[in-house]
Protein backbone atom coordinates (compact mmCIF):
# COMPACT_ATOMS: atom_id res chain seq x y z
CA UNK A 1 16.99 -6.41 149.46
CA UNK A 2 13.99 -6.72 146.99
CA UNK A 3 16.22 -7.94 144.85
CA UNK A 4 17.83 -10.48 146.52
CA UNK A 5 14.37 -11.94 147.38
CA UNK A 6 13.85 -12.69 143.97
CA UNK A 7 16.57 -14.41 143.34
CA UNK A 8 16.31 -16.67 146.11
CA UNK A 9 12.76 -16.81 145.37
CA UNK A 10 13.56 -17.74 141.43
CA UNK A 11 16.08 -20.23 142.77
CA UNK A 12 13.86 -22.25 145.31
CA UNK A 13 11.70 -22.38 142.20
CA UNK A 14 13.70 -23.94 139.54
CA UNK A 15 15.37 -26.60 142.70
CA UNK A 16 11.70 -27.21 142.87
CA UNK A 17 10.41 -27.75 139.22
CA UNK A 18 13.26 -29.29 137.35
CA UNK A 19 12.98 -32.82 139.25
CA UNK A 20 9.58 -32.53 138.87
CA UNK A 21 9.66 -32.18 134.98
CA UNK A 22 12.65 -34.94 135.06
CA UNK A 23 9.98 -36.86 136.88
CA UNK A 24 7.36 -36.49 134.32
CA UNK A 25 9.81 -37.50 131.71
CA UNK A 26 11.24 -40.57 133.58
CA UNK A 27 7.45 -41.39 133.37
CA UNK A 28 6.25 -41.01 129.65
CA UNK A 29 9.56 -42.99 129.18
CA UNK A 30 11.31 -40.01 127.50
CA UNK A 31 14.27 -41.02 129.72
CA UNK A 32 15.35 -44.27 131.22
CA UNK A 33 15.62 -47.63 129.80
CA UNK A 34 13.79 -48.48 127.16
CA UNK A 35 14.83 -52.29 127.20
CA UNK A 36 11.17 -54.20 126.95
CA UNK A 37 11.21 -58.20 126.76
CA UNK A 38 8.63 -59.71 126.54
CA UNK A 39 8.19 -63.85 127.34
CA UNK A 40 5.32 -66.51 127.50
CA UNK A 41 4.01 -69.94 126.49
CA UNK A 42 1.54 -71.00 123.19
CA UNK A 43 -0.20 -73.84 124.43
CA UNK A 44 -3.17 -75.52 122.64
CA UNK A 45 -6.92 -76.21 123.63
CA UNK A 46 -5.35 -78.90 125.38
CA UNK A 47 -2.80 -77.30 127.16
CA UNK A 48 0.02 -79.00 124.67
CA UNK A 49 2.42 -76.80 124.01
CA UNK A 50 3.16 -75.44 120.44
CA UNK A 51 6.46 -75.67 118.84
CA UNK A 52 7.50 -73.61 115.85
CA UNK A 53 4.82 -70.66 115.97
CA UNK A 54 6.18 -66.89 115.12
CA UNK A 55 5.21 -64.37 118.37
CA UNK A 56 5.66 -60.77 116.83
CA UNK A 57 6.28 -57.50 118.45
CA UNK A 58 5.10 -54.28 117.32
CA UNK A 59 5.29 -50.82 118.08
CA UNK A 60 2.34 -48.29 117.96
CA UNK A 61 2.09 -44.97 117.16
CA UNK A 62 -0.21 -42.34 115.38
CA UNK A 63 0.15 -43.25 111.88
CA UNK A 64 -0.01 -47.25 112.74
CA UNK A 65 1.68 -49.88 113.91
CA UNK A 66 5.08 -51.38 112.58
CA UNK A 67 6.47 -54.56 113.06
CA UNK A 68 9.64 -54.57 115.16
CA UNK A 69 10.51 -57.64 116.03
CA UNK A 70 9.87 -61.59 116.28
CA UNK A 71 10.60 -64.87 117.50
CA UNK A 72 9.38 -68.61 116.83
CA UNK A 73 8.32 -70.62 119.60
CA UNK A 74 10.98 -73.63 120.95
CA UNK A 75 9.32 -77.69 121.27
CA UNK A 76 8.07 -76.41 124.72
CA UNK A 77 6.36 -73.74 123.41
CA UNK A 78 8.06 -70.61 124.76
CA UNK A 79 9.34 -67.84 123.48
CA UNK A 80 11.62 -64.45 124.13
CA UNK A 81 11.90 -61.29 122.49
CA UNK A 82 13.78 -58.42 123.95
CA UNK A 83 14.00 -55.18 122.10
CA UNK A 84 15.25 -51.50 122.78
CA UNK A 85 11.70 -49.71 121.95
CA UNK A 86 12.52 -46.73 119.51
CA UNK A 87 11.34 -43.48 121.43
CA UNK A 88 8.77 -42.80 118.75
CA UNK A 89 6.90 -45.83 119.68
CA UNK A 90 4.29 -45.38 123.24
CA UNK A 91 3.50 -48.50 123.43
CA UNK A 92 3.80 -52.01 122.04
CA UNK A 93 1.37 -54.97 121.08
CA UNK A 94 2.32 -58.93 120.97
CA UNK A 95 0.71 -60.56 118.10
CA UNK A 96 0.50 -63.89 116.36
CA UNK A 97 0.40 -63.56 112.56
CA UNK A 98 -1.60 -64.97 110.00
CA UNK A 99 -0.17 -65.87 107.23
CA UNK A 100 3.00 -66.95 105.08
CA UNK A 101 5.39 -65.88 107.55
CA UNK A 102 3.33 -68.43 109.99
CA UNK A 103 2.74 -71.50 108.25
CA UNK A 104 2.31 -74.10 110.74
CA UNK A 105 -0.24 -71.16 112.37
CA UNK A 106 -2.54 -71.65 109.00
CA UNK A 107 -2.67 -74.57 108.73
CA UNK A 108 -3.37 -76.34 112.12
CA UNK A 109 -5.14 -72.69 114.10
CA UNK A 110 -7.65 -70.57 113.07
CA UNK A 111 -7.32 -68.05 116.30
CA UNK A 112 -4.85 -66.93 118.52
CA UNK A 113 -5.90 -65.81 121.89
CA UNK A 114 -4.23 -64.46 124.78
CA UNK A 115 -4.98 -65.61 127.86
CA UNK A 116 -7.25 -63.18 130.38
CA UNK A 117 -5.95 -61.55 133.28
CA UNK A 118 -2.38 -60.34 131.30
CA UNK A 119 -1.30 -56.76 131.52
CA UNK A 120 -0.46 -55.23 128.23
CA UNK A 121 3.75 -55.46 127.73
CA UNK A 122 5.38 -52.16 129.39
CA UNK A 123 8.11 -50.57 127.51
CA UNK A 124 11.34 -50.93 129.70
CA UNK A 125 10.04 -53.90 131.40
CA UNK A 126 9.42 -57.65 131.64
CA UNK A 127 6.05 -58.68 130.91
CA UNK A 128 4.55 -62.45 130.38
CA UNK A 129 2.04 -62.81 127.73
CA UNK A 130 0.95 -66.52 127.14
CA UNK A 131 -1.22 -67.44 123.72
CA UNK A 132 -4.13 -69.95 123.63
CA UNK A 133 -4.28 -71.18 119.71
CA UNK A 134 -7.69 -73.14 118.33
CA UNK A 135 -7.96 -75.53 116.53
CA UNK A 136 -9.47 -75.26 112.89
C-alpha cells in the first residue's frame, strides 16, 4: 500500500510540474512564436515625414549585438520589418544608422530619437516604435 502511495504521489507531482516548466518556457520565449514585427513613422522636427531613411533591427545577446534585419522608410515615412528572432537572441533593439548605408540620414540629421512613452519591441509580437530625426 506504501507503495502505491508513492506512485500516485510521484504522479500528482509530475501532472503538477511539467505545465509549470512548459509555462516558464512559453515565457522566456523558448517555445512559441517567435515572429516579432516591428512598425512606426520617422517624422522630422516638424512633424514632416521622412522618406528614404534605413530603420534597422538587431538582436542582442552576451557577446553583442548583430544586425538582423532592415528596411527604408516609404514617402510617408513608415516603415515594416518582420523577422523570425533566432532563439539565441533575448531581445531586440530598433536603430537608425549612421553612416554609408544611410546617406540621406548624414547628410540632412545629426540624431535620431525615439519618441518617449514606447515600450521596447517584444520578440513574438507587434510593437510601434516611431523616430524623431534633427536637423543638422
Amino acid at each position: 500500500m506504501n507503495t502505491h502511495f508513492k506512485i500516485q504521489s510521484a504522479i500528482f507531482k509530475s501532472c503538477l510540474l511539467l505545465p509549470l516548466i512548459a509555462l516558464t518556457m512559453l515565457a522566456c520565449g523558448h517555445l512559441g512564436d517567435r515572429t516579432t514585427v516591428v512598425y512606426g513613422k520617422v517624422f522630422d522636427e516638424n512633424q514632416v515625414p521622412v522618406d528614404s531613411i534605413l530603420v534597422l533591427l538587431s538582436g542582442s545577446r552576451l557577446k553583442g549585438s548583430i544586425d538582423l534585419k532592415s528596411a527604408y522608410t516609404d514617402e510617408n515615412g513608415d516603415y515594416e520589418i518582420a523577422l523570425e528572432v533566432p532563439r539565441k537572441f533575448g531581445h531586440i533593439t530598433v536603430i537608425i544608422p549612421y553612416g554609408d548605408e544611410n546617406p540621406m540620414f548624414g547628410k540632412i540629421y545629426s540624431q535620431a530619437t525615439d519618441v518617449q512613452g514606447q515600450r521596447p519591441p517584444m520578440i513574438g509580437k507587434k510593437t510601434q516604435w516611431d523616430f524623431k530625426l534633427l536637423a543638422k
